[in-house]
N, C-alpha and C. Protein backbone atom coordinates (compact mmCIF):
# COMPACT_ATOMS: atom_id res chain seq x y z
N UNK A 1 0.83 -1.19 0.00
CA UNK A 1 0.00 0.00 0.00
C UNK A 1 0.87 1.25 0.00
N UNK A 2 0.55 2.14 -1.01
CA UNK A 2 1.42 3.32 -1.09
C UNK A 2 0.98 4.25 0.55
N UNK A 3 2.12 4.71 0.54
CA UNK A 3 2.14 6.03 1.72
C UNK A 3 1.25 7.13 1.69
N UNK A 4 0.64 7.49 2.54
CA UNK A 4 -0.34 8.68 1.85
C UNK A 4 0.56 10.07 1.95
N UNK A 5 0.20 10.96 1.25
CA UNK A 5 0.81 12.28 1.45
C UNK A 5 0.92 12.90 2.88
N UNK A 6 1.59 13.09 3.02
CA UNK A 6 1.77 14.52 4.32
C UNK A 6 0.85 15.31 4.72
N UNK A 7 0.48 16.21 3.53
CA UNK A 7 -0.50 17.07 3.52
C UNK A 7 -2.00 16.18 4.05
N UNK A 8 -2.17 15.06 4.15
CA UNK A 8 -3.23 14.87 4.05
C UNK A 8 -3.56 13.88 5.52
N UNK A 9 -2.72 14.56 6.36
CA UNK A 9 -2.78 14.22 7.61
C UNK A 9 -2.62 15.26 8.53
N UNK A 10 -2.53 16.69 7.84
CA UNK A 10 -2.93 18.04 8.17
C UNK A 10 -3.99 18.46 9.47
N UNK A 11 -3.84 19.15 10.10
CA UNK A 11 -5.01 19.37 10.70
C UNK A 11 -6.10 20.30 9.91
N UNK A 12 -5.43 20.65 9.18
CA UNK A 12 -6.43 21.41 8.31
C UNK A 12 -7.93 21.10 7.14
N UNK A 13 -7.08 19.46 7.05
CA UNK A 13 -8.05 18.65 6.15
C UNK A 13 -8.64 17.83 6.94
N UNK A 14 -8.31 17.45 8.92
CA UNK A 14 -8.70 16.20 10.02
C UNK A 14 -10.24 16.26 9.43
N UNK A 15 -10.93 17.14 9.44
CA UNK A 15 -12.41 17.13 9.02
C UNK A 15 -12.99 16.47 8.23
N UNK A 16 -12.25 16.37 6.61
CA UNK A 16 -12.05 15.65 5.74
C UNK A 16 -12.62 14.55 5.13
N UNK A 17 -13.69 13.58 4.79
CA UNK A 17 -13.64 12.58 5.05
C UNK A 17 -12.18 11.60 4.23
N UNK A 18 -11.76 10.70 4.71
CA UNK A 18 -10.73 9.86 3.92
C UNK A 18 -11.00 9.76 2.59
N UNK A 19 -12.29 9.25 2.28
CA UNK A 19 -12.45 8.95 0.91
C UNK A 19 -12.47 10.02 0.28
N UNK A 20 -12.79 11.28 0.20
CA UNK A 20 -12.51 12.50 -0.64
C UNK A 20 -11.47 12.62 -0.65
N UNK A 21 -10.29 12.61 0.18
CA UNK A 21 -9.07 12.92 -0.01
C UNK A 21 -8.04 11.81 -0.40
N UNK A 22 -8.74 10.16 -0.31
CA UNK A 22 -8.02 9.61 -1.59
C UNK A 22 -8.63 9.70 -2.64
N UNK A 23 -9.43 9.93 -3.24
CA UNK A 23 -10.12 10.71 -4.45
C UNK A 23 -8.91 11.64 -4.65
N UNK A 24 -8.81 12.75 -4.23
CA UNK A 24 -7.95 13.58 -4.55
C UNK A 24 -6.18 13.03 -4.99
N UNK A 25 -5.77 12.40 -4.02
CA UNK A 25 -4.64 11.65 -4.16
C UNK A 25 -4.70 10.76 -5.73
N UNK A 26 -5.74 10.37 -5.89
CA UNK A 26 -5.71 9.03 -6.87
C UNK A 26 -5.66 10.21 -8.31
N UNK A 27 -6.19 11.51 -8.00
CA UNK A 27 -6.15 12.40 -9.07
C UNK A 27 -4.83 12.82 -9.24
N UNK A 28 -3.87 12.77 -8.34
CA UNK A 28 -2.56 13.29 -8.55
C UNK A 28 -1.51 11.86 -9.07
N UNK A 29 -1.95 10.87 -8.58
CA UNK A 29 -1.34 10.04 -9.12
C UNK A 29 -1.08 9.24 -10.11
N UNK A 30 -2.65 9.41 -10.58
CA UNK A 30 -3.48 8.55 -11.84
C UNK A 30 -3.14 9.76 -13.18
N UNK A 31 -2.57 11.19 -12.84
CA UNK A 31 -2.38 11.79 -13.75
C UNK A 31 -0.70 11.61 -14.43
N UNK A 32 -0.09 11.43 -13.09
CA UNK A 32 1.32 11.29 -13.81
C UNK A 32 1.90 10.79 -14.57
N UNK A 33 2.50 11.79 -15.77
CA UNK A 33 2.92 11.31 -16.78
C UNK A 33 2.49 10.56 -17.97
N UNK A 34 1.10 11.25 -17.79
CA UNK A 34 0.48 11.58 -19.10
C UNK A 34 0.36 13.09 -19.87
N UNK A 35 0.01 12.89 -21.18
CA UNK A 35 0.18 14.04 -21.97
C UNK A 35 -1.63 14.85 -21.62
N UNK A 36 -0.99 16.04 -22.19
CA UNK A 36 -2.11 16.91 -22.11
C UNK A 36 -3.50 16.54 -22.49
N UNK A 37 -3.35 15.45 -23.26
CA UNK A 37 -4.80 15.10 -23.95
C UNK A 37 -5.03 13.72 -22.79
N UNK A 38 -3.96 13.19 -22.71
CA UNK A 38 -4.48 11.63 -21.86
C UNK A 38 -5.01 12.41 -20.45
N UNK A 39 -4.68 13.65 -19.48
CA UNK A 39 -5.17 13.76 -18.72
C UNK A 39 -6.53 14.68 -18.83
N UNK A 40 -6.86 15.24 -20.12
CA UNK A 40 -8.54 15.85 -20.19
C UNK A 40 -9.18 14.43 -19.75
N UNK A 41 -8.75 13.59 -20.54
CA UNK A 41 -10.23 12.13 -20.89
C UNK A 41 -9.54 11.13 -19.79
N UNK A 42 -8.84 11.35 -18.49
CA UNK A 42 -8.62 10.66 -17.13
C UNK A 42 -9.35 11.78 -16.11
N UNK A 43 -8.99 13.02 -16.52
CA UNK A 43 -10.25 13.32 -15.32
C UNK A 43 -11.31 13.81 -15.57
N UNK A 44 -11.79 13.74 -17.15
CA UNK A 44 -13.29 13.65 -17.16
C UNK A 44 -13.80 12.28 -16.71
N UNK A 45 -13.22 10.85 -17.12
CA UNK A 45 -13.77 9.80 -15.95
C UNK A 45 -13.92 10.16 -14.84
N UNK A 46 -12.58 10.50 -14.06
CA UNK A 46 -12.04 10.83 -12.74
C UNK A 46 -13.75 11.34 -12.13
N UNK A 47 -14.40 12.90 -12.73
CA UNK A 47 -15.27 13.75 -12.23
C UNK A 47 -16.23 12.65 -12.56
N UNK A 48 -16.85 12.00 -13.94
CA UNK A 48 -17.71 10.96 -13.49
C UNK A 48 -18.17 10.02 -12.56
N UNK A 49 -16.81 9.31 -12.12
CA UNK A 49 -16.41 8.23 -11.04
C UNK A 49 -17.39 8.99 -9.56
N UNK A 50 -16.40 10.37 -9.26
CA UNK A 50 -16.79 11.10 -8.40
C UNK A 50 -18.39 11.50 -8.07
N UNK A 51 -18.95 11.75 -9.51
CA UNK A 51 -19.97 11.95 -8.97
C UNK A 51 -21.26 11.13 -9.01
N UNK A 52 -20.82 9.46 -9.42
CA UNK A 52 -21.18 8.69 -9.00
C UNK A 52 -21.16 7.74 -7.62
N UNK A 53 -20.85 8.44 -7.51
CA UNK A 53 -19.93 8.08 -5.75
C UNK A 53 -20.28 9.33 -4.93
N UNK A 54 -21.08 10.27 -5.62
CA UNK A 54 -21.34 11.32 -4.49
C UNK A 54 -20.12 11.68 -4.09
N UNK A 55 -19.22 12.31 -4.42
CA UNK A 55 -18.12 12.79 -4.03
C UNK A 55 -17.86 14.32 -4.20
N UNK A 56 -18.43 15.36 -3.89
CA UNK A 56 -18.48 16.60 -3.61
C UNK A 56 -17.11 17.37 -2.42
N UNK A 57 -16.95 18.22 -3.05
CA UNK A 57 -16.51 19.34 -1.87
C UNK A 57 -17.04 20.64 -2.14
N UNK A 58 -17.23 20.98 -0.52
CA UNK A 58 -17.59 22.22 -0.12
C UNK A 58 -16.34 23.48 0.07
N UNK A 59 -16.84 24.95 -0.95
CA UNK A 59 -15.82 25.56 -1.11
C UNK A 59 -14.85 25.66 0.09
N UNK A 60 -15.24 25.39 1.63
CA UNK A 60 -14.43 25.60 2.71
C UNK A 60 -13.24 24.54 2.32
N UNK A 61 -13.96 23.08 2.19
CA UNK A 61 -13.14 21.80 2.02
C UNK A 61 -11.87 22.70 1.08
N UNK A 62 -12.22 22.76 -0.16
CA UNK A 62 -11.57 23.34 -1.44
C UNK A 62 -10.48 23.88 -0.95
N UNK A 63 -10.78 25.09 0.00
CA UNK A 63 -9.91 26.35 0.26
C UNK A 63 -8.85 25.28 1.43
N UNK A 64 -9.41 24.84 2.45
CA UNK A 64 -8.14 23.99 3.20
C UNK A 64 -7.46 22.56 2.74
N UNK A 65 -8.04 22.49 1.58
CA UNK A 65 -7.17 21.51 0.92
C UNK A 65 -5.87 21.96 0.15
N UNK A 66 -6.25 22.88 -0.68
CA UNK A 66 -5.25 23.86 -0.88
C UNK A 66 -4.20 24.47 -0.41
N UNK A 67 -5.06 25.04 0.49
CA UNK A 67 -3.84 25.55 1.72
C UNK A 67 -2.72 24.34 2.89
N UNK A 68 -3.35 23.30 3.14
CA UNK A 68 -2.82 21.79 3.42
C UNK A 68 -1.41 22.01 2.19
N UNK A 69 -1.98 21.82 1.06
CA UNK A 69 -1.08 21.33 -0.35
C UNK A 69 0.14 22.07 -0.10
N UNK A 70 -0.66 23.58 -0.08
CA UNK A 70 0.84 24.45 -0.47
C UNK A 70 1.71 24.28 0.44
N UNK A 71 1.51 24.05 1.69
CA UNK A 71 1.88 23.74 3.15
C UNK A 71 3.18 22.74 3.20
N UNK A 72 2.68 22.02 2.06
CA UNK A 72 4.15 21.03 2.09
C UNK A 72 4.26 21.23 0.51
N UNK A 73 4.33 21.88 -0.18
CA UNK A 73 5.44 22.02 -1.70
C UNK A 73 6.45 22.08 -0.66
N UNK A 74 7.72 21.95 -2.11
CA UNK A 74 8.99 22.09 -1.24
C UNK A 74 9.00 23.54 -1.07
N UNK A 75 8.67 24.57 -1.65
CA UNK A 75 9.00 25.65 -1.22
C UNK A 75 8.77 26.26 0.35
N UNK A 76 7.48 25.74 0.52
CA UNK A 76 6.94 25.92 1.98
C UNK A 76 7.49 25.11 3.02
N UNK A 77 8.18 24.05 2.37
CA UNK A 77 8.42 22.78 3.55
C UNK A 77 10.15 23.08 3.60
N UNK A 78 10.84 23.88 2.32
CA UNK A 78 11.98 24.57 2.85
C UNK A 78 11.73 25.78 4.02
N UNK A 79 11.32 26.41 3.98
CA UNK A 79 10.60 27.94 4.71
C UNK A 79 10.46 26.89 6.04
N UNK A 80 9.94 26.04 6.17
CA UNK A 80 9.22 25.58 7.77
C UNK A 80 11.02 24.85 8.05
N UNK A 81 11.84 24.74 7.71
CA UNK A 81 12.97 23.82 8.03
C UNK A 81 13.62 24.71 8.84
């Protein structure tokens, strides 16, 4: 089983439910290293999948997921060292 991200053990996302935020994960992972066209028609499934699964976020969710993210780029996670 892969490691989950950093960010996503945040207190900022604890609210979170798990499954939205491996949703999110599986979007960062399931994209890599595809071309510009293979990732339109992976996350137009991706948003299908989702919203067959009822998988929504609320703009609050949105905004502290984000802010979680930037939290650990390396730029921010140099700055916190």
């Amino acid at each position: 089983m892969e490691e989950r991200p950093e960010w996503m053990s945040d207190p900022l996302v604890k609210d979170i439910s798990l499954n939205k935020l491996e949703f999110l994960g599986s979007l960062v992972t399931g994209g890599k290293g595809k071309s510009q066209k293979e990732l339109m028609s992976f996350f137009m499934l991706r948003m299908k999948e989702a919203r067959q699964a009822d998988i929504s976020f609320s703009k609050d969710e949105v905004a502290r997921v984000i802010e979680a993210c930037l939290l650990y780029t390396s730029d921010a996670a140099d700055d916190k060292a």
